[in-house]
N, C-alpha and C. Protein backbone atom coordinates (compact mmCIF):
# COMPACT_ATOMS: atom_id res chain seq x y z
N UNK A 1 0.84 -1.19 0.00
CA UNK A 1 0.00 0.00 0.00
C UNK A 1 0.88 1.24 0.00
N UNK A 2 0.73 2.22 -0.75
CA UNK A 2 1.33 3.29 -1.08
C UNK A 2 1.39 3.89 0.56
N UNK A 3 2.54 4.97 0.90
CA UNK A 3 2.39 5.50 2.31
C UNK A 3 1.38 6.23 2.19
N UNK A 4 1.37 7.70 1.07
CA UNK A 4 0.03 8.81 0.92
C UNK A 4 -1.35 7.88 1.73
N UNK A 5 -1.61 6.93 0.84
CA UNK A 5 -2.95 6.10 1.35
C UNK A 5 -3.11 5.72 2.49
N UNK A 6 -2.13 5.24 3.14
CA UNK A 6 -1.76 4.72 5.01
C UNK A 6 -1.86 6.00 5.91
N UNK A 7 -1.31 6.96 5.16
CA UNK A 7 -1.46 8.38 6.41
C UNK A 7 -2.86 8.91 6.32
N UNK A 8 -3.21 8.87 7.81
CA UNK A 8 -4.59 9.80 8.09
C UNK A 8 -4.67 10.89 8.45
N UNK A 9 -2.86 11.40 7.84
CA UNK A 9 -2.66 12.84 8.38
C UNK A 9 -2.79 13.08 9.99
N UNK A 10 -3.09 14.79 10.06
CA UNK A 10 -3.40 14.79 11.56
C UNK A 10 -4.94 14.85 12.03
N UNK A 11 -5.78 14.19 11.45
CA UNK A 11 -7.06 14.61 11.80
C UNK A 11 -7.30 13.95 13.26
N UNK A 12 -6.47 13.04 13.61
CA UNK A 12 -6.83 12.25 14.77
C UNK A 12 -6.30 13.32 15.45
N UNK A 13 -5.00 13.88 15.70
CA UNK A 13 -4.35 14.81 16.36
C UNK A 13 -5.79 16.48 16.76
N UNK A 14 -6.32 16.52 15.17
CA UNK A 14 -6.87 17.93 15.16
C UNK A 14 -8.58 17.43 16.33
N UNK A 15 -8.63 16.16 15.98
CA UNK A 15 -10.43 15.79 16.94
C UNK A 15 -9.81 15.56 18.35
N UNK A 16 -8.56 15.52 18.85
CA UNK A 16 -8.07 14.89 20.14
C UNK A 16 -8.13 16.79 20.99
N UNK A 17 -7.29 17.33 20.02
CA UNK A 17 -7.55 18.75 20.50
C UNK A 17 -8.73 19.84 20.51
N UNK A 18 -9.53 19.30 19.81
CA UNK A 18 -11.04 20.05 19.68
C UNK A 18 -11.97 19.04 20.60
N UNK A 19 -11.74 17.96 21.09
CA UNK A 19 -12.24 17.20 21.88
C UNK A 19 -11.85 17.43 23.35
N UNK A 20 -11.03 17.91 23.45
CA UNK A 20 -10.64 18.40 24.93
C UNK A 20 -11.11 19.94 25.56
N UNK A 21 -10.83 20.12 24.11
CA UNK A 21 -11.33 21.97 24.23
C UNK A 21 -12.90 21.86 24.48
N UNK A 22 -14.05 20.97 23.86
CA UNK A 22 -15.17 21.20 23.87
C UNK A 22 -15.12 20.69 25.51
N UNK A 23 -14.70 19.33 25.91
CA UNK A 23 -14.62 19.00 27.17
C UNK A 23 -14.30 20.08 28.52
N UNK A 24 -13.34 20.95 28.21
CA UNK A 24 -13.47 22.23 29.11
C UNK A 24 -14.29 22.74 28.85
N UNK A 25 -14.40 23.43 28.03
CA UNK A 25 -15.57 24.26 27.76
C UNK A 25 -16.99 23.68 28.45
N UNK A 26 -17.17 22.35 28.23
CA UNK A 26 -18.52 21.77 28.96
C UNK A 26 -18.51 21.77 30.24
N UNK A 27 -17.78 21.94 30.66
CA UNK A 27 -17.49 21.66 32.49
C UNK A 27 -17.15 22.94 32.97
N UNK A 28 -16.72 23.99 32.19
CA UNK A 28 -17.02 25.22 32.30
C UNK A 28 -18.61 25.79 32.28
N UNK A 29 -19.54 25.83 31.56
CA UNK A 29 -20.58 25.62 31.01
C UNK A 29 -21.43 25.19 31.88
N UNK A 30 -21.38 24.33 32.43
CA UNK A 30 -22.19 23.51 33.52
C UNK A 30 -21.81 24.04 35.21
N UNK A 31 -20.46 24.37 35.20
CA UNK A 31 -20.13 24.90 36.71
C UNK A 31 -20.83 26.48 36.13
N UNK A 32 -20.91 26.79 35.27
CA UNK A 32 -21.71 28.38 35.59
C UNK A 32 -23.67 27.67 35.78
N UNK A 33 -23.89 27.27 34.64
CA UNK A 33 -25.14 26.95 35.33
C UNK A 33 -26.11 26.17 36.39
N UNK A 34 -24.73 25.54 37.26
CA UNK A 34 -25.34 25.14 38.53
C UNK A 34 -24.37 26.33 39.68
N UNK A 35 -23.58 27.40 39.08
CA UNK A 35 -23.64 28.36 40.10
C UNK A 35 -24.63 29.22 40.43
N UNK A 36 -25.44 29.71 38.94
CA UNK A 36 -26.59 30.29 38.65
C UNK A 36 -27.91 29.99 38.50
N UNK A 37 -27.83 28.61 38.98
CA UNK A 37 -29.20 28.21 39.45
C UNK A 37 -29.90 27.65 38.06
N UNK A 38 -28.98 27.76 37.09
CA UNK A 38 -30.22 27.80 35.12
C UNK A 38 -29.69 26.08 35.20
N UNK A 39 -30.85 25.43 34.84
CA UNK A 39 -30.89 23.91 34.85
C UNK A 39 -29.99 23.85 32.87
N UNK A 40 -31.19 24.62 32.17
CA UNK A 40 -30.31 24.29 31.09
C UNK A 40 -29.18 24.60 30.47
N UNK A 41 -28.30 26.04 30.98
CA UNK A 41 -27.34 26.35 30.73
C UNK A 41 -26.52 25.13 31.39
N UNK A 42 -26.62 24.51 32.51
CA UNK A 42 -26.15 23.30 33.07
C UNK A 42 -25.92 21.69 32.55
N UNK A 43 -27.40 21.96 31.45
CA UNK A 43 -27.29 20.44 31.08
C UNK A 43 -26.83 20.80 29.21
N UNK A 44 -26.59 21.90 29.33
CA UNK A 44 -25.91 21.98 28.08
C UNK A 44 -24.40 22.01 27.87
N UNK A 45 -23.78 22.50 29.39
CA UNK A 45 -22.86 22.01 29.56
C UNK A 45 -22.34 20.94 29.62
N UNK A 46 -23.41 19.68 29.95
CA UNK A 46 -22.85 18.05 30.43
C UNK A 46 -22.85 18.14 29.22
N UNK A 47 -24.01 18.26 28.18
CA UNK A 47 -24.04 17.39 26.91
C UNK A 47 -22.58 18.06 25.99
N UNK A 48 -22.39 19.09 25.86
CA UNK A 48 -20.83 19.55 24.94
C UNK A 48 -19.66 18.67 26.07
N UNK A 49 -19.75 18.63 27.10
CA UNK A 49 -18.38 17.84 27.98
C UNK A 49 -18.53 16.32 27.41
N UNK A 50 -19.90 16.01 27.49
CA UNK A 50 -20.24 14.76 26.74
C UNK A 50 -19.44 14.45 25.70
N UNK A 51 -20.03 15.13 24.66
CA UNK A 51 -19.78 15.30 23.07
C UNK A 51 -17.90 15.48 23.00
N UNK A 52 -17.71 16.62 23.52
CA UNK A 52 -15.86 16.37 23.54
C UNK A 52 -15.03 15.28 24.30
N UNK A 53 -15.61 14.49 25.03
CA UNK A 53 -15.17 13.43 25.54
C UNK A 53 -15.25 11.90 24.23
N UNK A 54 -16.75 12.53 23.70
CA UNK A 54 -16.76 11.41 22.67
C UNK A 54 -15.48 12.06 21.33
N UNK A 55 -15.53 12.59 21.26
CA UNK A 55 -14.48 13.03 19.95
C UNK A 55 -12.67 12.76 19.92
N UNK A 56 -12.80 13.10 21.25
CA UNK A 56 -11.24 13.20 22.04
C UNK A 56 -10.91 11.98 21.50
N UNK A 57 -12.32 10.92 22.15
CA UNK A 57 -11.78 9.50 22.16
C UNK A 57 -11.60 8.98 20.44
N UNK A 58 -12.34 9.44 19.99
CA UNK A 58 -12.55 9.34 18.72
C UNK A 58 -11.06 9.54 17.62
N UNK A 59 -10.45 10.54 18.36
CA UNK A 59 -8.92 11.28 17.58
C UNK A 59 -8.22 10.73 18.40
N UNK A 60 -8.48 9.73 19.50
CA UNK A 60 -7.57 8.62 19.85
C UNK A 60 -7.40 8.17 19.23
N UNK A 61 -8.54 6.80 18.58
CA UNK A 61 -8.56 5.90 17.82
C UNK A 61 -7.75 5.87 16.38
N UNK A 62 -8.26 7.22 16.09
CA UNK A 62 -7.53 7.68 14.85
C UNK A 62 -6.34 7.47 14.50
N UNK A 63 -5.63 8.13 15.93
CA UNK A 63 -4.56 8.21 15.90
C UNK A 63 -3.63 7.16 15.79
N UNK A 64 -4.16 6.28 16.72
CA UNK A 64 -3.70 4.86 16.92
C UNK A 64 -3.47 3.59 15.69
N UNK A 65 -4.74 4.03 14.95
CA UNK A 65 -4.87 3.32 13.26
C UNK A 65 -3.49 3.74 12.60
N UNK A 66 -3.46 5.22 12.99
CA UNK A 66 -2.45 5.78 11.72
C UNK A 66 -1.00 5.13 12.12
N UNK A 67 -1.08 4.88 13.52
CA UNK A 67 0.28 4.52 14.09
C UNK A 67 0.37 3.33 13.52
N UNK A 68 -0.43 2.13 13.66
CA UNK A 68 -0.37 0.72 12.88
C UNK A 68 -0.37 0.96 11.81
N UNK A 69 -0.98 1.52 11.01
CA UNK A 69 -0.51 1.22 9.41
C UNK A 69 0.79 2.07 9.00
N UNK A 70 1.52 2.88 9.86
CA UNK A 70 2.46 3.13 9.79
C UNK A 70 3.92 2.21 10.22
N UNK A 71 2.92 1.11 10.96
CA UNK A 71 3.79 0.27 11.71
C UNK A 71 4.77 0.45 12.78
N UNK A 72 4.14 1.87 13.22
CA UNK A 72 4.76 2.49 14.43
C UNK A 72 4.92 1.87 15.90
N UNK A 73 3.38 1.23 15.89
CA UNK A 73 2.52 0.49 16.99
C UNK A 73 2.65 -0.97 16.76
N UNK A 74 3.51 -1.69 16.90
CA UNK A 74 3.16 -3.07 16.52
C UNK A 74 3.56 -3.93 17.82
C-alpha cells in the first residue's frame, strides 16, 4: 500500500484537541449553570463535555490506526 494512502494525516491529532477543548468548555458551562441556578445552561454544559469526551476519544482511535498502518505500533 502506497504511504500517501496509510497516512490519516493529523485529523486524529486535530479531533483529540477540539475534543478536549469542547470538554473544558462543557465543564465550564455547567459549573456556571449550577452556580446560577439555570438547569439548562447546566445540562448543556454536560451534553458539549459529553460530546468532547466522545471526539477526544474518537482522535484517539484515529490516531492509533495511523500509528499501525504506519507500523509504528506493533
Amino acid at each position: 500500500m502506497d504511504e500517501e494512502k496509510r497516512d490519516l494525516g493529523t485529523k486524529g491529532k486535530s479531533d483529540t484537541l477540539k475534543g478536549k477543548v469542547n470538554q473544558t468548555a462543557g465543564k465550564v458551562q455547567k459549573k456556571v449553570g449550577q452556580a446560577t441556578g439555570d438547569p439548562s445552561t447546566e445540562a448543556k454544559g454536560k451534553a458539549r463535555e459529553t460530546t468532547g469526551k466522545a471526539r477526544s476519544k474518537a482522535g484517539g482511535v484515529e490516531q492509533k490506526a495511523d500509528r499501525k498502518l504506519k507500523g509504528e505500533d506493533l
